[in-house]
Every structure is written in structure tokens, then in C-alpha cells.
PDB file of N, CA and C in Angstrom:
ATOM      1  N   UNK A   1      20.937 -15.248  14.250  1.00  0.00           N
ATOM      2  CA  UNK A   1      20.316 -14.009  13.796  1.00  0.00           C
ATOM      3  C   UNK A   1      19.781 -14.181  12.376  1.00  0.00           C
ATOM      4  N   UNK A   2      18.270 -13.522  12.190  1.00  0.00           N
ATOM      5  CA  UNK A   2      18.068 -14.065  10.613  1.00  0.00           C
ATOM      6  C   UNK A   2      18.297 -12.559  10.138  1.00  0.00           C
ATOM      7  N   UNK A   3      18.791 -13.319   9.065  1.00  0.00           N
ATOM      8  CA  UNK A   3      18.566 -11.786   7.936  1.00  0.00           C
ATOM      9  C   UNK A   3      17.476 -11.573   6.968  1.00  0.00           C
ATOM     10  N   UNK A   4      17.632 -10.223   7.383  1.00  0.00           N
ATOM     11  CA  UNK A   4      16.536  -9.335   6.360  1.00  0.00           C
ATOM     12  C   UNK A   4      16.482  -9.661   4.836  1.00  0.00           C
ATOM     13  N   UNK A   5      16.044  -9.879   4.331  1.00  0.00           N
ATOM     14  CA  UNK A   5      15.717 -10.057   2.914  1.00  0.00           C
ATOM     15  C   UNK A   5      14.734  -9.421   2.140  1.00  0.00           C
ATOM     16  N   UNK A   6      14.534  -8.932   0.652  1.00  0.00           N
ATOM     17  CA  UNK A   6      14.253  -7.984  -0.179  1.00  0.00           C
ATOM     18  C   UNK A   6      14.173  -8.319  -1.373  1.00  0.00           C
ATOM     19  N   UNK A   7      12.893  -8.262  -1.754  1.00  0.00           N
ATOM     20  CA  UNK A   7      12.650  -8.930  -3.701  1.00  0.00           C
ATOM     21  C   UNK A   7      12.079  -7.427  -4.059  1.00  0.00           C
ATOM     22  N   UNK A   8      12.631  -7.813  -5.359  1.00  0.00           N
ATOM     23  CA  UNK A   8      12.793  -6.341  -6.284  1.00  0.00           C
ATOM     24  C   UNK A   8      12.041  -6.752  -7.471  1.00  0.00           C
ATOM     25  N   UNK A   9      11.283  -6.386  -8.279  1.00  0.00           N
ATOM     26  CA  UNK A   9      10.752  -6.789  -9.303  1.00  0.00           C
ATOM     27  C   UNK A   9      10.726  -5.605 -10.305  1.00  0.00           C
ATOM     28  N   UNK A  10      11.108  -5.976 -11.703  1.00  0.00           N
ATOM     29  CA  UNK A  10      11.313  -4.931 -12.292  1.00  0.00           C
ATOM     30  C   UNK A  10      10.580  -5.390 -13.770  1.00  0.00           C
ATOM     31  N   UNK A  11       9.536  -4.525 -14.189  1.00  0.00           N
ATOM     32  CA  UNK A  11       9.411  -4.811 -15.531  1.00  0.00           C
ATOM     33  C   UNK A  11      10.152  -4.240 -16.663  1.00  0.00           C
ATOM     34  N   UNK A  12      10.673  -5.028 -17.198  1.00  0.00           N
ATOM     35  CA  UNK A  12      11.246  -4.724 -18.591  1.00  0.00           C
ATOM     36  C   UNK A  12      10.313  -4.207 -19.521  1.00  0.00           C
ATOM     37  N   UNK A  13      10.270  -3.803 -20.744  1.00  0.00           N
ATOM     38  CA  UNK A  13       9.909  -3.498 -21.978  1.00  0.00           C
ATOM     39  C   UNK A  13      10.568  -4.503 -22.736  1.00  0.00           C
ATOM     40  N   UNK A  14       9.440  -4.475 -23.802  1.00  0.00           N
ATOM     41  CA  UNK A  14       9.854  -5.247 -24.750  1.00  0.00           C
ATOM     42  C   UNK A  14       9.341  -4.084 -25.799  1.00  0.00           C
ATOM     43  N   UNK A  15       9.345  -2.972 -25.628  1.00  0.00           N
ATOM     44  CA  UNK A  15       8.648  -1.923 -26.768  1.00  0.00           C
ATOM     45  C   UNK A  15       9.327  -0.384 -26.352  1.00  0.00           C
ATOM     46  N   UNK A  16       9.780   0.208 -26.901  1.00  0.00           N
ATOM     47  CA  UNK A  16       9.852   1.487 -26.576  1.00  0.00           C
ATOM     48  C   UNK A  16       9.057   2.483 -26.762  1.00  0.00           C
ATOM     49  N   UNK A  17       8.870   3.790 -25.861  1.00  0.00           N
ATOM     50  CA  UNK A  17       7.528   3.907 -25.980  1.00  0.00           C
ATOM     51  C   UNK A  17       7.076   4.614 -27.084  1.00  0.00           C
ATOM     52  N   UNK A  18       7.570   4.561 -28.216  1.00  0.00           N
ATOM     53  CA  UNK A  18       7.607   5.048 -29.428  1.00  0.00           C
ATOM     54  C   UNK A  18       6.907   4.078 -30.562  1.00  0.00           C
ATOM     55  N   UNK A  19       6.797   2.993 -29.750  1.00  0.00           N
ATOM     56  CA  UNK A  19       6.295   1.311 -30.282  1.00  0.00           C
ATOM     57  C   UNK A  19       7.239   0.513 -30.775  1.00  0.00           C
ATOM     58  N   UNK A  20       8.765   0.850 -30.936  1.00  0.00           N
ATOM     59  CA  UNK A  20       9.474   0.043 -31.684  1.00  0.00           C
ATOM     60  C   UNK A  20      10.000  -1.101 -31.232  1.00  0.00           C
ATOM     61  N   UNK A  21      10.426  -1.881 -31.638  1.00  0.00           N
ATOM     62  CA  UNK A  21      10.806  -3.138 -30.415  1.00  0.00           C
ATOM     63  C   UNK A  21      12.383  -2.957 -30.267  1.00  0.00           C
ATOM     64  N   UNK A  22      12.517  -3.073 -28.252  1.00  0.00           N
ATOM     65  CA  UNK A  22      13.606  -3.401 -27.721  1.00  0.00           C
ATOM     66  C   UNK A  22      14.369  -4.293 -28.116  1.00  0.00           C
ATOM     67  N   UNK A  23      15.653  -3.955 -29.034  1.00  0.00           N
ATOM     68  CA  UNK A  23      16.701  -5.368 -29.336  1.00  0.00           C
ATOM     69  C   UNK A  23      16.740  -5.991 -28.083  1.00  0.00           C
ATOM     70  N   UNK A  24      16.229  -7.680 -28.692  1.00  0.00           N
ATOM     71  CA  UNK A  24      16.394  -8.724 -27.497  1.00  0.00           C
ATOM     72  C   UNK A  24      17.924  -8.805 -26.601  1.00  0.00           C
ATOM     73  N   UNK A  25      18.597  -8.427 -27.592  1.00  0.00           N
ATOM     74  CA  UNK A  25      19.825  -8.309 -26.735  1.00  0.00           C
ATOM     75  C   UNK A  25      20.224  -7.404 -25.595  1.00  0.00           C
ATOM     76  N   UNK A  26      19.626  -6.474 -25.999  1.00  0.00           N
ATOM     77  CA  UNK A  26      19.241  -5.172 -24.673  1.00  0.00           C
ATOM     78  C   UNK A  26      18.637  -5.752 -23.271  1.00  0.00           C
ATOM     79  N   UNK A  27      17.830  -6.770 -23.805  1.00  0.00           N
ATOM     80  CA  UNK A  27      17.137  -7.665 -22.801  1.00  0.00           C
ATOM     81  C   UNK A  27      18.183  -8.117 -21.825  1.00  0.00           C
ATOM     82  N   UNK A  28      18.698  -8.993 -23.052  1.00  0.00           N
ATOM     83  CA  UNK A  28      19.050 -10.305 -21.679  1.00  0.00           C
ATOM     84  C   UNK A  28      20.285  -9.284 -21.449  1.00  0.00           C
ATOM     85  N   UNK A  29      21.276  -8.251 -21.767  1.00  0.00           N
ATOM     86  CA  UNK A  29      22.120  -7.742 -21.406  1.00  0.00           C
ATOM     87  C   UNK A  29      21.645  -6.852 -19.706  1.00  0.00           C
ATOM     88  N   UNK A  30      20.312  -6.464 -19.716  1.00  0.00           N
ATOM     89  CA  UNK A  30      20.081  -6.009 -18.597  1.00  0.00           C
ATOM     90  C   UNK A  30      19.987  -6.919 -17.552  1.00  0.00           C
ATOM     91  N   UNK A  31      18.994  -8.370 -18.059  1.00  0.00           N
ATOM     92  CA  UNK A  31      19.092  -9.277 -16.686  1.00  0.00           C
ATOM     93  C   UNK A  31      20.614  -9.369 -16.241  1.00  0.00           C
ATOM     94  N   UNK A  32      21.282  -9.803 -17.449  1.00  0.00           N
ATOM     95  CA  UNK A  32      22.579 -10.474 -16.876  1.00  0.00           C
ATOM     96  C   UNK A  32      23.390  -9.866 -15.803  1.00  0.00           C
ATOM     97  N   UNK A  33      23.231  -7.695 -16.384  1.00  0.00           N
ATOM     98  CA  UNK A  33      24.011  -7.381 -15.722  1.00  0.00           C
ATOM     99  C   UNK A  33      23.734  -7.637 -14.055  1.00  0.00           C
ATOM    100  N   UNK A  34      22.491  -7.543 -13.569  1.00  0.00           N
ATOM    101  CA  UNK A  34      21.411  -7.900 -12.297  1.00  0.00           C
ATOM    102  C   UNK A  34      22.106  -9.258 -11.730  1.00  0.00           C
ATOM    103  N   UNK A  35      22.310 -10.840 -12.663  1.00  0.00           N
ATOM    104  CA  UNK A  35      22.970 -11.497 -12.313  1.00  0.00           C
ATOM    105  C   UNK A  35      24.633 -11.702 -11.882  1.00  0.00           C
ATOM    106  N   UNK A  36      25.041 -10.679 -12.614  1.00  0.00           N
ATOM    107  CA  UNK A  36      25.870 -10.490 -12.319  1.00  0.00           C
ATOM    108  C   UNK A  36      27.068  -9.776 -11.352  1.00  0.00           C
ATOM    109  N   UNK A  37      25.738  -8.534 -10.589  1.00  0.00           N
ATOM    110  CA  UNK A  37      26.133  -7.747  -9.196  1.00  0.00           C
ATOM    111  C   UNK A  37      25.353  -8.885  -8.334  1.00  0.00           C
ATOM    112  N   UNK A  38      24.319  -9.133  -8.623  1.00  0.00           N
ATOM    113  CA  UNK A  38      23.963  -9.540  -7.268  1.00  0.00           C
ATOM    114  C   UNK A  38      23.831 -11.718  -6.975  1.00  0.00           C
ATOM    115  N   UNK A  39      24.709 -11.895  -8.787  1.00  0.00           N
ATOM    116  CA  UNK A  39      25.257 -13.540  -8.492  1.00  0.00           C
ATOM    117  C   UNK A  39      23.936 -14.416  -8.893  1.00  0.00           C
ATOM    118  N   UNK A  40      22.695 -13.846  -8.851  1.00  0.00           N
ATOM    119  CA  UNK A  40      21.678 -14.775  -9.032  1.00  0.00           C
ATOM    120  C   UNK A  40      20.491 -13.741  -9.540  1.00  0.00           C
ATOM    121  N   UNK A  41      19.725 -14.015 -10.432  1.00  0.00           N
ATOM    122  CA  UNK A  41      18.427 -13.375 -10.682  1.00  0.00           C
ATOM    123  C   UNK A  41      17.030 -14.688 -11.376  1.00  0.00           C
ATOM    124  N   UNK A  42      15.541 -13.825 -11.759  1.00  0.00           N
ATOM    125  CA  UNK A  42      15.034 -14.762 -11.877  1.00  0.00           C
ATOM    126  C   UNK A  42      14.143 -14.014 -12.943  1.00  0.00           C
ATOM    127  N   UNK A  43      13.419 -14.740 -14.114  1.00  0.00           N
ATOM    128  CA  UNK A  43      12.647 -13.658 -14.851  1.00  0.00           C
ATOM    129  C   UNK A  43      11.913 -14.452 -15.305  1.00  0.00           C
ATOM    130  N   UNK A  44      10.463 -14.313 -15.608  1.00  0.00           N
ATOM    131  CA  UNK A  44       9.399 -14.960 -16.505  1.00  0.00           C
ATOM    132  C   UNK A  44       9.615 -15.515 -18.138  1.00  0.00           C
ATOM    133  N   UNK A  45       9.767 -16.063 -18.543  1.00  0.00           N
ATOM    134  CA  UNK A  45      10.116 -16.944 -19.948  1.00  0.00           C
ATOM    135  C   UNK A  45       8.053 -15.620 -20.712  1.00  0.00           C
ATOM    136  N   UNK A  46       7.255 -15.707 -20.073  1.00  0.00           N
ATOM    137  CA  UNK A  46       6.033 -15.126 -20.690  1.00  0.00           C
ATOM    138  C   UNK A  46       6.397 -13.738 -20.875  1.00  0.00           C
ATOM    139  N   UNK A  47       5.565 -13.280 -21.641  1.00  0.00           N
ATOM    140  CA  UNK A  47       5.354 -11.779 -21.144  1.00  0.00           C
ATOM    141  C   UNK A  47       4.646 -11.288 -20.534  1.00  0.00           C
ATOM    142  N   UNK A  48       4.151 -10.231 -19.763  1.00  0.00           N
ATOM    143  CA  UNK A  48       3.602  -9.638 -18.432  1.00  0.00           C
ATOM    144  C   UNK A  48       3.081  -8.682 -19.551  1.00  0.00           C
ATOM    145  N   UNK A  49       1.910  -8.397 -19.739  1.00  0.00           N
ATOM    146  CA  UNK A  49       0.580  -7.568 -20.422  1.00  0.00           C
ATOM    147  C   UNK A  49       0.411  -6.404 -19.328  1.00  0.00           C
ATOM    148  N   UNK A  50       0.088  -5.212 -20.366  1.00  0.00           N
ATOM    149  CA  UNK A  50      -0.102  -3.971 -19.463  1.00  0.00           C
ATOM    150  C   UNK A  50      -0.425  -2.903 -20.474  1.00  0.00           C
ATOM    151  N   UNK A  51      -1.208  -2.367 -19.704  1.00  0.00           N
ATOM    152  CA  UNK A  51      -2.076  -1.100 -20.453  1.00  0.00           C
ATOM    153  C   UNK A  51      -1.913  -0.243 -19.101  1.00  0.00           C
ATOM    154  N   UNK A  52      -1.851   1.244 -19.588  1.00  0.00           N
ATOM    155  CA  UNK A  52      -1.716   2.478 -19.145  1.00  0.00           C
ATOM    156  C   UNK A  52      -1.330   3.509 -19.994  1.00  0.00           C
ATOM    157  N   UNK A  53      -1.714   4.944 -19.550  1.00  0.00           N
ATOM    158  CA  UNK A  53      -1.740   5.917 -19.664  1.00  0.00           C
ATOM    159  C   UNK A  53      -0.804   7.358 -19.448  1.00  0.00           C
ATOM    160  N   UNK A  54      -0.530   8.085 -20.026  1.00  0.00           N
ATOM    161  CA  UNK A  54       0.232   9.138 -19.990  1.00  0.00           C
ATOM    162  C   UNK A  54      -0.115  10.450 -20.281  1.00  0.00           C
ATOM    163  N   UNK A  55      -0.418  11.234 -20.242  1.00  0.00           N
ATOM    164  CA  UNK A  55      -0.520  12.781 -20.904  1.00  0.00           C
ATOM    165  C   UNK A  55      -1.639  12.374 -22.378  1.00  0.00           C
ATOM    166  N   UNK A  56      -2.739  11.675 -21.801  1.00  0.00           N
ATOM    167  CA  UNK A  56      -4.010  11.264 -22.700  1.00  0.00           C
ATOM    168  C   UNK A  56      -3.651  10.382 -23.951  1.00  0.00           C
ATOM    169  N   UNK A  57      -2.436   9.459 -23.814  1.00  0.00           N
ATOM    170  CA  UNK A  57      -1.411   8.438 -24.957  1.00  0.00           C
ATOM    171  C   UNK A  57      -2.168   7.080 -24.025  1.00  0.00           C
ATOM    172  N   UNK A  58      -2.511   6.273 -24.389  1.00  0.00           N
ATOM    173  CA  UNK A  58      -2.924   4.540 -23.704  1.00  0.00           C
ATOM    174  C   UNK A  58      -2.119   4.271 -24.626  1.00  0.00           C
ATOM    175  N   UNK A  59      -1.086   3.465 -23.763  1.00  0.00           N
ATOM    176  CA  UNK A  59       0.448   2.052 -24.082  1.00  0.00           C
ATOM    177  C   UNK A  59      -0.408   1.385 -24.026  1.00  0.00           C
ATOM    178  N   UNK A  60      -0.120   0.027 -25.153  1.00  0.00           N
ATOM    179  CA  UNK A  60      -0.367  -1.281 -24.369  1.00  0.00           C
ATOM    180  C   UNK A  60       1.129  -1.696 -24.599  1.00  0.00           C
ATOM    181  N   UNK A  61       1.436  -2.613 -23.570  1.00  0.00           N
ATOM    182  CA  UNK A  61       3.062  -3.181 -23.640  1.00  0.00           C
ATOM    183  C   UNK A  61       2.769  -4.644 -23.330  1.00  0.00           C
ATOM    184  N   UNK A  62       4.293  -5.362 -23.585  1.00  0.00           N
ATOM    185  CA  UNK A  62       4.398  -6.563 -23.013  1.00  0.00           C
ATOM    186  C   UNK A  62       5.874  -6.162 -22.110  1.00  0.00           C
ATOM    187  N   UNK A  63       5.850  -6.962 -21.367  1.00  0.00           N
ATOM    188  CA  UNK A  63       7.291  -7.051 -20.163  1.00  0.00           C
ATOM    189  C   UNK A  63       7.765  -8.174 -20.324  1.00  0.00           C
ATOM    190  N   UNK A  64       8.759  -8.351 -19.625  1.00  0.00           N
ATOM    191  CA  UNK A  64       9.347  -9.434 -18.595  1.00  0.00           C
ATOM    192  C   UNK A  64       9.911  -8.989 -17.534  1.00  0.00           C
ATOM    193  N   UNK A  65       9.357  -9.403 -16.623  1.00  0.00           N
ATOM    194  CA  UNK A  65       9.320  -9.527 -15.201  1.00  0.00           C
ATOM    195  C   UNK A  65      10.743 -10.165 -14.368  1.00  0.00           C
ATOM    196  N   UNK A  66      11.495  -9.471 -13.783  1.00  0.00           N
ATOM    197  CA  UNK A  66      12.628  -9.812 -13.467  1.00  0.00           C
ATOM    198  C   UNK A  66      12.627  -9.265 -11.862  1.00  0.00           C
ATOM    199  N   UNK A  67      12.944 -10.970 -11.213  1.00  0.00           N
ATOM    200  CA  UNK A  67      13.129 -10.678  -9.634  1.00  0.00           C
ATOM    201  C   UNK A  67      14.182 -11.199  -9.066  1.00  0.00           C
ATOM    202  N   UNK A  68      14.413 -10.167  -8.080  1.00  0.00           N
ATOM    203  CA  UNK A  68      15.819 -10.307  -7.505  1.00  0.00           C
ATOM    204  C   UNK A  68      15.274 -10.818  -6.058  1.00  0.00           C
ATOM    205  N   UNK A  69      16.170 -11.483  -5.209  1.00  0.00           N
ATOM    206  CA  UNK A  69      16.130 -11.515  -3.617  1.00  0.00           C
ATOM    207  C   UNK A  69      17.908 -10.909  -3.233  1.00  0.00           C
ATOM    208  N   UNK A  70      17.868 -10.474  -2.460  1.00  0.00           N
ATOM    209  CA  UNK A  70      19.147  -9.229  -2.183  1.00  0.00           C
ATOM    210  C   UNK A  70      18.564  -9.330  -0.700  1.00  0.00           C
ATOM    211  N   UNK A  71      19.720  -8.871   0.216  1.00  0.00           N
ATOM    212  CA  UNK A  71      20.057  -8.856   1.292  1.00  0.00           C
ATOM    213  C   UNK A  71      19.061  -7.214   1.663  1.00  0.00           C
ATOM    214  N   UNK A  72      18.295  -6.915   2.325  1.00  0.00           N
ATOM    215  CA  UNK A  72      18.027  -5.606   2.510  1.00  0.00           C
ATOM    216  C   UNK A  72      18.617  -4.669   3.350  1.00  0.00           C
ATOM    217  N   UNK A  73      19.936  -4.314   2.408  1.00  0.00           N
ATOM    218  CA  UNK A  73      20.926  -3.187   2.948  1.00  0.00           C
ATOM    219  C   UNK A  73      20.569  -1.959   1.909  1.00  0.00           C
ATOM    220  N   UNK A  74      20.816  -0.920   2.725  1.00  0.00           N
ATOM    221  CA  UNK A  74      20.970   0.512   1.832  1.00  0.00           C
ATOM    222  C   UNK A  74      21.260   0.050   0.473  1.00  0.00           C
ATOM    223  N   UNK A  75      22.873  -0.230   0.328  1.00  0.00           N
ATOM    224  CA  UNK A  75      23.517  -0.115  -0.566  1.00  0.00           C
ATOM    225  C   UNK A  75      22.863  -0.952  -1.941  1.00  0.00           C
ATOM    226  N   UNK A  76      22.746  -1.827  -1.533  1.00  0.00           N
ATOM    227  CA  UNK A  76      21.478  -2.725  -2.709  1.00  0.00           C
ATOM    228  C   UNK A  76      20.327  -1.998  -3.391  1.00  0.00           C
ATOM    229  N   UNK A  77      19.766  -1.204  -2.103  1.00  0.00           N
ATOM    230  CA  UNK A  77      18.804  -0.205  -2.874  1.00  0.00           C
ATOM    231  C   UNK A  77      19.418   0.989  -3.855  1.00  0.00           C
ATOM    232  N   UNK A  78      20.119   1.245  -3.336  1.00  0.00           N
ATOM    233  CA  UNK A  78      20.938   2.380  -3.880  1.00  0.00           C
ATOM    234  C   UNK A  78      20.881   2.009  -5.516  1.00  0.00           C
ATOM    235  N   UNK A  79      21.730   0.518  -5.493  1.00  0.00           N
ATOM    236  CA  UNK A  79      22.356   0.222  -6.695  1.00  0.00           C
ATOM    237  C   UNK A  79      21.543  -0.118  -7.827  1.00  0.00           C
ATOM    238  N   UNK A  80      19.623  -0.397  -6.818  1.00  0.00           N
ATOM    239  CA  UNK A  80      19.213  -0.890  -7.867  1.00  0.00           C
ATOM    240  C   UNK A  80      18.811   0.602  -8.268  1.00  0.00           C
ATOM    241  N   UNK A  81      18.467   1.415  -7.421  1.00  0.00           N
ATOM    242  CA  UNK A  81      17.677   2.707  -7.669  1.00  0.00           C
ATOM    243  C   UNK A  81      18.766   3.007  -8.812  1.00  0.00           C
ATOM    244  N   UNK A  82      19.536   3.274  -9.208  1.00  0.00           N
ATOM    245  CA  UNK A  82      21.014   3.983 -10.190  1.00  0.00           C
ATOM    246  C   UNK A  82      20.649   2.809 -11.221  1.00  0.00           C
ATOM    247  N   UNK A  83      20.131   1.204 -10.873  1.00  0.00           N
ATOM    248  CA  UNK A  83      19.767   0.470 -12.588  1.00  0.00           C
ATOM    249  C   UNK A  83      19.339   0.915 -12.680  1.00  0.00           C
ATOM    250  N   UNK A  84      17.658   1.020 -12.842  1.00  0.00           N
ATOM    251  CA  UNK A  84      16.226   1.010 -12.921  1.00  0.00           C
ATOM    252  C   UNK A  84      16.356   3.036 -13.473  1.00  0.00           C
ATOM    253  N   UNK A  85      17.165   3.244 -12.910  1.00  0.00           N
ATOM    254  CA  UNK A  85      17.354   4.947 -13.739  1.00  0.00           C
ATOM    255  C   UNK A  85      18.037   5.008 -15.011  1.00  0.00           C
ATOM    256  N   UNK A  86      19.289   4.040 -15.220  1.00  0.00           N
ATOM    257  CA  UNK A  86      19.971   3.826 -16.089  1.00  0.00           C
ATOM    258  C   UNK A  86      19.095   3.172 -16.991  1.00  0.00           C
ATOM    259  N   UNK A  87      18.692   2.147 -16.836  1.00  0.00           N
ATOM    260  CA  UNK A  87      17.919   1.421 -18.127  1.00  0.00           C
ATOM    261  C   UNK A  87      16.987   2.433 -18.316  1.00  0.00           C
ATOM    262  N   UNK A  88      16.297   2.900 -17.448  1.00  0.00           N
ATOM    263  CA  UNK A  88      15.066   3.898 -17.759  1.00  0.00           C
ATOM    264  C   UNK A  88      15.053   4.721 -19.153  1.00  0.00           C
ATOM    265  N   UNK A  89      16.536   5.018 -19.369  1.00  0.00           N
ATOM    266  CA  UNK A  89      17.397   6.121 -20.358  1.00  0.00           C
ATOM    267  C   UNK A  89      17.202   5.417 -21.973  1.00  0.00           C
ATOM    268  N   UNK A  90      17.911   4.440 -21.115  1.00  0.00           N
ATOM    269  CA  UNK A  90      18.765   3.707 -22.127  1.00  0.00           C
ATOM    270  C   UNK A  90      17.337   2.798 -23.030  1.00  0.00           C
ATOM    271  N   UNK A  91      16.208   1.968 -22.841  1.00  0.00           N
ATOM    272  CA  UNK A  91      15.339   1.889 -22.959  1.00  0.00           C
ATOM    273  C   UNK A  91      14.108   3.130 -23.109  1.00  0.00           C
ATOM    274  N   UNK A  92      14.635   4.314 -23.271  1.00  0.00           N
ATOM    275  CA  UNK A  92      13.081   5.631 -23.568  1.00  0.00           C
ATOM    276  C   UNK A  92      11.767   5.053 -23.036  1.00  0.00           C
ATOM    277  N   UNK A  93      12.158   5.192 -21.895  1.00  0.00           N
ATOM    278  CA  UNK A  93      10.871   5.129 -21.186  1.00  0.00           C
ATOM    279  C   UNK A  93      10.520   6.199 -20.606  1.00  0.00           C
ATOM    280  N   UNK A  94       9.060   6.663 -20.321  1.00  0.00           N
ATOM    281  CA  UNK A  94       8.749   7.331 -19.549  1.00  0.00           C
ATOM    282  C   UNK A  94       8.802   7.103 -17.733  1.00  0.00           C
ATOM    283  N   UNK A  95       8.577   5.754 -17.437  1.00  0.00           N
ATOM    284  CA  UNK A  95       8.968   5.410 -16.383  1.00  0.00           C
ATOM    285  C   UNK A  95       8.995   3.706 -16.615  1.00  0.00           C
ATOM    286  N   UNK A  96      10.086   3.258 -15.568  1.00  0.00           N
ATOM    287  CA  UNK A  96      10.683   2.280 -15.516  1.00  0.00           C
ATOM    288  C   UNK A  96      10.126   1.346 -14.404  1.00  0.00           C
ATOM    289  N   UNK A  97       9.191   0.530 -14.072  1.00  0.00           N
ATOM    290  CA  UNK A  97       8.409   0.170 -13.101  1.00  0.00           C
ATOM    291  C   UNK A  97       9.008  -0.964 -12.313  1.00  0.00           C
ATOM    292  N   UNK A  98       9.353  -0.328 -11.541  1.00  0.00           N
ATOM    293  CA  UNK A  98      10.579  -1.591  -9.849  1.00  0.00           C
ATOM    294  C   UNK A  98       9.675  -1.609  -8.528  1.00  0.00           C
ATOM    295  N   UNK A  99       9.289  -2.515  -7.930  1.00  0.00           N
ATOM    296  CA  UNK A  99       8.894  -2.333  -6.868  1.00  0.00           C
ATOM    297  C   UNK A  99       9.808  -3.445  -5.501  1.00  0.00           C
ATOM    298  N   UNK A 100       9.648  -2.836  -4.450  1.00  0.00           N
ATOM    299  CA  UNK A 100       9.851  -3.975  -3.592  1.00  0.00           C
ATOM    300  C   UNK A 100       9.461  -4.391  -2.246  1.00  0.00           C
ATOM    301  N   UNK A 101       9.490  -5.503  -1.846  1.00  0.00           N
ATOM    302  CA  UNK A 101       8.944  -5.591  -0.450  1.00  0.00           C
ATOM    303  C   UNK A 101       9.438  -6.416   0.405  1.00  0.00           C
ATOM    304  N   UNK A 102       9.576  -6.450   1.651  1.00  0.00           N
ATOM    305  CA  UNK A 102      10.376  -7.074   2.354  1.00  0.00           C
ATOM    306  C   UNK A 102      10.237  -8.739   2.087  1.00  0.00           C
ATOM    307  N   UNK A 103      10.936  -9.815   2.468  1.00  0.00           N
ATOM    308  CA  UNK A 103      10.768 -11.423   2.445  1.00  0.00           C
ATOM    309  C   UNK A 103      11.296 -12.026   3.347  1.00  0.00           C
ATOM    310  N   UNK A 104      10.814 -13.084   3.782  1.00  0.00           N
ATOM    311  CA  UNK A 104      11.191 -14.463   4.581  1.00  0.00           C
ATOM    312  C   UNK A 104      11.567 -15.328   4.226  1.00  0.00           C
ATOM    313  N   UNK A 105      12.867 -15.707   3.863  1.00  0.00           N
ATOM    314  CA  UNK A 105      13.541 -17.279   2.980  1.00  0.00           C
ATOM    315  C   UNK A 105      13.480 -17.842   3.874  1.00  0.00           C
ATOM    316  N   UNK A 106      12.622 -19.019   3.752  1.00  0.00           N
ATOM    317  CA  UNK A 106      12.002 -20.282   4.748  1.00  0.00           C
ATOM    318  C   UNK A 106      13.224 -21.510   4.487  1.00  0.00           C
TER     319      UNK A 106
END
């Protein structure tokens, strides 16, 4: 039987949206915690460039890009949906950008 599988990608901030910069330690404290429920994670060494808009405000930001592969059960979603809200806070963001889509580990 194969199993279902699920990559999650989440951009970080490296700016709050106030412009100030995210202590790097905030950083890697969020991947780790990611490595640390789900044993393995993966993130871009670059930063990920992005411009957008809010209530007539244009961000420009930089990210890092952090992807997970997770088993695609509820509960995984759940847990990431409860990060990606938590950092959301904890980082002042207006929104916290996660996406995901199903995968095939060949």
C-alpha cells in the first residue's frame, strides 16, 4: 500500500511588517521547532523576494522558504494550521503564507 504524502511550504519573514528585522534566532527557532515534530525539515539558505499589498501599504519582503514532506493525515494539518497561526502572532504579520499539495516519494 503506498502512502499519501504532503509538502507544506511556508514563508518565513525576515521583516516584520512594521519593517524591522526578525531576530535571526526567531528564525531558526521556528524551523527547528518543524524539525523537531515532524523529525526532518528543509529550507532555502537564499531569500525568497516578494512584493504585495494591503489596505493601499506595498511590502517588499525577503523570506525563507521552509518545506516539510509529512504523511497526509488530518492531524499534521491540524498541527501545522495551529504553527503557521502561532508564528503568524508571534512574528506581526498580517498573514503568514503556507501552502500545500499532495506528493509522490519515488
Amino acid at each position: 500500500m503506498r502512502m499519501r504524502y504532503r509538502r507544506f511550504e511556508v514563508l518565513l519573514p525576515h521583516q516584520f511588517n512594521d519593517g524591522r528585522a526578525v531576530p535571526r534566532k526567531w528564525l531558526i527557532e521556528a524551523i527547528f521547532e518543524l524539525a523537531e515534530y515532524f523529525g526532518g525539515v528543509s529550507h532555502e539558505s537564499q531569500k525568497v523576494s516578494g512584493i504585495w499589498h494591503h489596505q493601499k501599504v506595498i511590502y517588499r519582503e525577503k523570506f525563507t522558504r521552509v518545506v516539510i514532506d509529512v504523511d497526509d493525515k488530518p492531524e499534521n494539518r491540524q498541527w501545522l494550521k495551529r504553527y503557521r497561526n502561532r508564528w503568524k502572532i508571534r512574528l506581526q504579520q498580517i498573514e503568514l503564507w503556507m501552502v500545500s499539495y499532495r506528493i509522490e516519494i519515488e
